[in-house]
N, C-alpha and C. Protein backbone atom coordinates (compact mmCIF):
# COMPACT_ATOMS: atom_id res chain seq x y z
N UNK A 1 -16.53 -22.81 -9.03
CA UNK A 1 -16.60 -23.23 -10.41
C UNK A 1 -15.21 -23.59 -10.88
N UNK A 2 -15.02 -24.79 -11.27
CA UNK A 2 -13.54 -25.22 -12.08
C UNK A 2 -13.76 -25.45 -13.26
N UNK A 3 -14.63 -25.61 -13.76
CA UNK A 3 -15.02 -26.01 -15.51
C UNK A 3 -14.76 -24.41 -15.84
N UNK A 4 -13.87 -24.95 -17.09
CA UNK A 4 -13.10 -23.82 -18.05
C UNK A 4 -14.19 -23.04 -18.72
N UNK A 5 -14.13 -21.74 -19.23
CA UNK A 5 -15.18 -20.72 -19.53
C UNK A 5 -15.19 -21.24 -20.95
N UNK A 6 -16.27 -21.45 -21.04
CA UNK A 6 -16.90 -21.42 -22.65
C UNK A 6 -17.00 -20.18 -23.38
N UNK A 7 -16.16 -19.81 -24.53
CA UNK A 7 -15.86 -18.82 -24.89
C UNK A 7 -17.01 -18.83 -26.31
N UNK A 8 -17.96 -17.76 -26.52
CA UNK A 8 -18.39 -17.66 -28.07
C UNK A 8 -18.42 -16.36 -28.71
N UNK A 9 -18.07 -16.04 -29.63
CA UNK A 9 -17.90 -14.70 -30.12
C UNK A 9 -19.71 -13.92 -30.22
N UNK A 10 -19.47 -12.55 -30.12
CA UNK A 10 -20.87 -11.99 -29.80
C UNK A 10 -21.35 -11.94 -31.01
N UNK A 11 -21.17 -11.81 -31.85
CA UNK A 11 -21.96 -12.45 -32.96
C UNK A 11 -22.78 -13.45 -33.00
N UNK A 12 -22.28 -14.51 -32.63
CA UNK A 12 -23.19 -16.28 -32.47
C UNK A 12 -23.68 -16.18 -31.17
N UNK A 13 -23.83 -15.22 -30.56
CA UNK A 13 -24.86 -14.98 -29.04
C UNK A 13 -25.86 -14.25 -29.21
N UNK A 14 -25.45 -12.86 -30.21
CA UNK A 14 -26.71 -12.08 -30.86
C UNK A 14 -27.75 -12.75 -31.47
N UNK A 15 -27.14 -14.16 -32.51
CA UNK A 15 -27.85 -14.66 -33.02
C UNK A 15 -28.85 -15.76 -32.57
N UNK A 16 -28.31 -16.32 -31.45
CA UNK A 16 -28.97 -17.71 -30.27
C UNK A 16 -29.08 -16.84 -29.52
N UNK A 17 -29.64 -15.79 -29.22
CA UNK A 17 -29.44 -15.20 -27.71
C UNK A 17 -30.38 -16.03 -26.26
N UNK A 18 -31.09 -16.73 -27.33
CA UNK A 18 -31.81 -17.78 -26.46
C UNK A 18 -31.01 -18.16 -25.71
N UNK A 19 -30.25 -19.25 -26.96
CA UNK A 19 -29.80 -20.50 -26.28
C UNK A 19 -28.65 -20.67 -25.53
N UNK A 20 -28.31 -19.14 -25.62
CA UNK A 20 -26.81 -18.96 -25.21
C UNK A 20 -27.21 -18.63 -23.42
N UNK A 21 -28.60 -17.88 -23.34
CA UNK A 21 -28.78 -17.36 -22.01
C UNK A 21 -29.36 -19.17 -21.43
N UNK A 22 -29.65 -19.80 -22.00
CA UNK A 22 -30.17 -21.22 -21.61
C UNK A 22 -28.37 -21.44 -20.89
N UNK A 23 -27.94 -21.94 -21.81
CA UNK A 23 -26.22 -22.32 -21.69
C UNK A 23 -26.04 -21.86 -20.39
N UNK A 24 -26.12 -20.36 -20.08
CA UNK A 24 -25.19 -19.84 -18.71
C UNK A 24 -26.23 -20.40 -17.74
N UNK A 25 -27.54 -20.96 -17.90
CA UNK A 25 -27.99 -21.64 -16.63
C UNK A 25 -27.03 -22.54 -16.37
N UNK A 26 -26.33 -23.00 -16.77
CA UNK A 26 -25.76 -24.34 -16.38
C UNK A 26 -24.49 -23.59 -16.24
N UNK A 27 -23.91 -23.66 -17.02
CA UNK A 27 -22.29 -22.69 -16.53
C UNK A 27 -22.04 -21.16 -17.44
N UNK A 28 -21.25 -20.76 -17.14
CA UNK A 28 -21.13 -19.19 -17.19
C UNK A 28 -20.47 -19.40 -19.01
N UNK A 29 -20.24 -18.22 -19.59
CA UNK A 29 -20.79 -17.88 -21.23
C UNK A 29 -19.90 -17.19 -21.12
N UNK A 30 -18.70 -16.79 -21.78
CA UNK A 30 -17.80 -15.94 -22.40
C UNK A 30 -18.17 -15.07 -23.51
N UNK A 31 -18.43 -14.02 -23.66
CA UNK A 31 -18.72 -13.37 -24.49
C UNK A 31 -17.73 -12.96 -25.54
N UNK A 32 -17.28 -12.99 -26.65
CA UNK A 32 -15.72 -12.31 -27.15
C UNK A 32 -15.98 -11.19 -28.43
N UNK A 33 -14.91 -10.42 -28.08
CA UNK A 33 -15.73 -9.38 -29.04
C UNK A 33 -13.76 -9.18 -29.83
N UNK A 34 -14.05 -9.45 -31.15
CA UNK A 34 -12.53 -9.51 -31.43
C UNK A 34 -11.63 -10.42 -31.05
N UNK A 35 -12.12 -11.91 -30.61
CA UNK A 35 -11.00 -12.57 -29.98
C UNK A 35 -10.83 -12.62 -28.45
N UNK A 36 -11.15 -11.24 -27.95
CA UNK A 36 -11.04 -11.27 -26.48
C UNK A 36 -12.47 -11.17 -25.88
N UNK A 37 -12.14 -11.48 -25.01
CA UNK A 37 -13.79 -12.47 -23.80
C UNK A 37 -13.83 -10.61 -22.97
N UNK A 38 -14.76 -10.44 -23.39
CA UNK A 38 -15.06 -9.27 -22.67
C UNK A 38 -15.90 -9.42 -21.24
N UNK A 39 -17.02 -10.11 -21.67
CA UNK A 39 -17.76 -10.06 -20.51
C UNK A 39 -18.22 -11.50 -20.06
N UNK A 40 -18.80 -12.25 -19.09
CA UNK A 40 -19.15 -12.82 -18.75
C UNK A 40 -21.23 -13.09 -18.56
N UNK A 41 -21.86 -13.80 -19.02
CA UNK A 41 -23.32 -14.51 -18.82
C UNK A 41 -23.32 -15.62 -17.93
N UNK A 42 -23.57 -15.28 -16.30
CA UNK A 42 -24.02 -16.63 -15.89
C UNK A 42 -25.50 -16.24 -15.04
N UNK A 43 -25.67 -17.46 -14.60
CA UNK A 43 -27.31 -17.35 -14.07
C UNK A 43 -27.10 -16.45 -12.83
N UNK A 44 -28.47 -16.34 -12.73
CA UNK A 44 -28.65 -15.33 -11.72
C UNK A 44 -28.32 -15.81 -10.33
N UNK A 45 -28.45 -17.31 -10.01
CA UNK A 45 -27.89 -17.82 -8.73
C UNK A 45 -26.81 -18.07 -8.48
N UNK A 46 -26.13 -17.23 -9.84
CA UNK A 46 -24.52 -18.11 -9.41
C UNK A 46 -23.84 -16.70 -9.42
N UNK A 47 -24.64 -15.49 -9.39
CA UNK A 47 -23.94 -14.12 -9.57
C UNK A 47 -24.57 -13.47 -7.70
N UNK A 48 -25.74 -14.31 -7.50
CA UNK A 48 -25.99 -13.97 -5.97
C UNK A 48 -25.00 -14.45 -5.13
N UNK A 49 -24.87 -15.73 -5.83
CA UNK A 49 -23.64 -16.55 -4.71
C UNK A 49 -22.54 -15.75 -4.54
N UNK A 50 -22.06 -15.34 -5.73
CA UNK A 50 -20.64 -14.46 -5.70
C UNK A 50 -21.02 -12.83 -5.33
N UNK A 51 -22.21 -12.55 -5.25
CA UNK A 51 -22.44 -11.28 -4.18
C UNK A 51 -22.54 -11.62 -2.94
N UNK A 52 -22.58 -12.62 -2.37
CA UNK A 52 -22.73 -13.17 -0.81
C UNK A 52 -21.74 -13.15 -0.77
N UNK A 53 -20.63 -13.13 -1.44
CA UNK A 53 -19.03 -14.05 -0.92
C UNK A 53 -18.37 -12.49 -1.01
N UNK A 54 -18.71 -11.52 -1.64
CA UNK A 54 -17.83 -10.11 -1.82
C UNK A 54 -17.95 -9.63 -0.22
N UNK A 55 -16.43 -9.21 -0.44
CA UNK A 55 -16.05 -8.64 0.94
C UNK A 55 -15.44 -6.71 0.81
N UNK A 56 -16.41 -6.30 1.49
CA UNK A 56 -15.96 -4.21 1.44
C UNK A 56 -14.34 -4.30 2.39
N UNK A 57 -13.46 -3.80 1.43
CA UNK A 57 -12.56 -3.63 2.41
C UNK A 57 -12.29 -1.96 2.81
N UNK A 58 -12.01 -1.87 4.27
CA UNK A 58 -11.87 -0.38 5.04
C UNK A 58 -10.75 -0.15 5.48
N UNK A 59 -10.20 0.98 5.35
CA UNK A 59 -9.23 1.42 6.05
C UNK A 59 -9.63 1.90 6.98
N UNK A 60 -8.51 1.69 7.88
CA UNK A 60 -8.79 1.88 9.79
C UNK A 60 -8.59 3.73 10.03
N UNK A 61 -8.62 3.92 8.97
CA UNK A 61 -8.75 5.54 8.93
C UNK A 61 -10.14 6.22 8.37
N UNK A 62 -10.36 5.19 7.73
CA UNK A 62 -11.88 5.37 7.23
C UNK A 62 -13.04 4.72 8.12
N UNK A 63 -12.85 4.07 9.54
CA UNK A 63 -13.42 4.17 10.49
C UNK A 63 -14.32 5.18 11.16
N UNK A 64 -15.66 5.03 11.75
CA UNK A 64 -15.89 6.08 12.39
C UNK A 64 -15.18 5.57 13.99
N UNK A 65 -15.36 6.81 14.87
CA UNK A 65 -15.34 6.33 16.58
C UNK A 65 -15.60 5.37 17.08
N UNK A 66 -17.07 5.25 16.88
CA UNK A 66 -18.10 4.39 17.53
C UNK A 66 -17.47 2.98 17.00
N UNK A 67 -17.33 2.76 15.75
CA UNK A 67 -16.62 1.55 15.26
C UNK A 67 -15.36 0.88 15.60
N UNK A 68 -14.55 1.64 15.94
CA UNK A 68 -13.30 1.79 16.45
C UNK A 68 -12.97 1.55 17.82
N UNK A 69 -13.72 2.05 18.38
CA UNK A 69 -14.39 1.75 20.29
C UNK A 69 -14.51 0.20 20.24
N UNK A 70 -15.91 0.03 19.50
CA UNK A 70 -16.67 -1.25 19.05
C UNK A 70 -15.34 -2.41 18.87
N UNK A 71 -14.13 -2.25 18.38
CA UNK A 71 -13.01 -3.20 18.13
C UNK A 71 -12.58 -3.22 19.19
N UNK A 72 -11.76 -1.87 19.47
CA UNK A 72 -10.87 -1.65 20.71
C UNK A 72 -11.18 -2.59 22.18
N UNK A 73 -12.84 -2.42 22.46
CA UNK A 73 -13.39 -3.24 23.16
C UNK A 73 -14.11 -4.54 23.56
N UNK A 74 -13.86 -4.92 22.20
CA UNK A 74 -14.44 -6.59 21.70
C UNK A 74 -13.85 -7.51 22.47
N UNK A 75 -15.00 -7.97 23.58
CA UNK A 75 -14.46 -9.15 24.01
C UNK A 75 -14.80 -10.82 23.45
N UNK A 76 -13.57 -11.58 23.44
CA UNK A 76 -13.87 -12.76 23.10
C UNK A 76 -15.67 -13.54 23.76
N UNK A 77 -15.81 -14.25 22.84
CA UNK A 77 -17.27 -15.30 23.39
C UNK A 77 -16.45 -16.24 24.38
N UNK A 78 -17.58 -16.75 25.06
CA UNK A 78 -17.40 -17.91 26.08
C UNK A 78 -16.89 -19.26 25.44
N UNK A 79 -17.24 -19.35 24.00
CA UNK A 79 -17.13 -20.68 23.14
C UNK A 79 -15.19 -20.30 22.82
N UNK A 80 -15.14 -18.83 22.37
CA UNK A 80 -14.04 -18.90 22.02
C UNK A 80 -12.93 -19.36 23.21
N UNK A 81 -13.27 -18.37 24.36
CA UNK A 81 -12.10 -18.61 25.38
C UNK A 81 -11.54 -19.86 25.40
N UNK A 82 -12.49 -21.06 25.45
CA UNK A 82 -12.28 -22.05 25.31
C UNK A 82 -11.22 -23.02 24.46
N UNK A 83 -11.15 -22.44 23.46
CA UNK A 83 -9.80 -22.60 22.14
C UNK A 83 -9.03 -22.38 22.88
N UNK A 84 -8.86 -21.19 23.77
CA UNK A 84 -7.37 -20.71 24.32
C UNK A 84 -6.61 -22.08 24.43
N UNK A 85 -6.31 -22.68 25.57
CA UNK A 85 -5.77 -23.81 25.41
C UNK A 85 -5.34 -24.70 24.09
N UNK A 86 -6.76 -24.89 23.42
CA UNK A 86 -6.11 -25.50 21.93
C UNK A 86 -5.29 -24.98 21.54
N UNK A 87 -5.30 -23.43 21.50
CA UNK A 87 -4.62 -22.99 20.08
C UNK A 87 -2.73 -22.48 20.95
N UNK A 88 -3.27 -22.30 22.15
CA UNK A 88 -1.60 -22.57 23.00
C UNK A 88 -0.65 -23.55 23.02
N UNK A 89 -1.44 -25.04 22.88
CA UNK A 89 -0.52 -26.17 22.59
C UNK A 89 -0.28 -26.09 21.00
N UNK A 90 -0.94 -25.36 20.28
CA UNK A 90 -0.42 -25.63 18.77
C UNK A 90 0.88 -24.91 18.87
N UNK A 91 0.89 -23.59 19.57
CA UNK A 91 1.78 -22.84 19.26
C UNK A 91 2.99 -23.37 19.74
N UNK A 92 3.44 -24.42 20.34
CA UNK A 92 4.32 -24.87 21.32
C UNK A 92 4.86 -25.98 19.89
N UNK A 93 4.02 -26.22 19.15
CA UNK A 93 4.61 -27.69 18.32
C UNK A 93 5.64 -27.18 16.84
């Protein structure tokens, strides 16, 4: 999303609450309470999208064994080996 957040105070959203939840079908709704944008309204497919894209980050201490093995012993795919070469002449330039 690059289109700038449409900001409306929660007052004039309480009052359209329709048209305001219509609005975030199309792009996302600034909510402002005092001037400042507290929360955000967008559609429901555009809040799945940005739950597909969230990433859990772990510390390698917060690993179990089995997981840790599971790295330690990861061997490359057959498709990857194949890069080897590519990515050896990059390193040379």
């Amino acid at each position: 999303m690059t289109e700038p957040l449409v900001t409306v105070p929660a007052k004039e959203v309480a009052s359209k609450f329709g048209f305001y939840t219509d609005e975030a079908m199309l792009h996302p709704v600034g909510v402002q309470r005092h001037g400042v944008t507290r929360v955000v309204m967008l559609s429901l497919n555009e809040y799945e999208r940005l739950l597909r894209r969230d990433r859990q980050v772990l510390l390698v201490k917060d690993l179990d064994d089995e997981t840790l093995d599971a790295i330690r012993t990861a061997q490359p795919s057959e498709r990857s080996r194949r890069l080897d070469p590519t990515l050896a002449g990059s390193r040379t330039r």
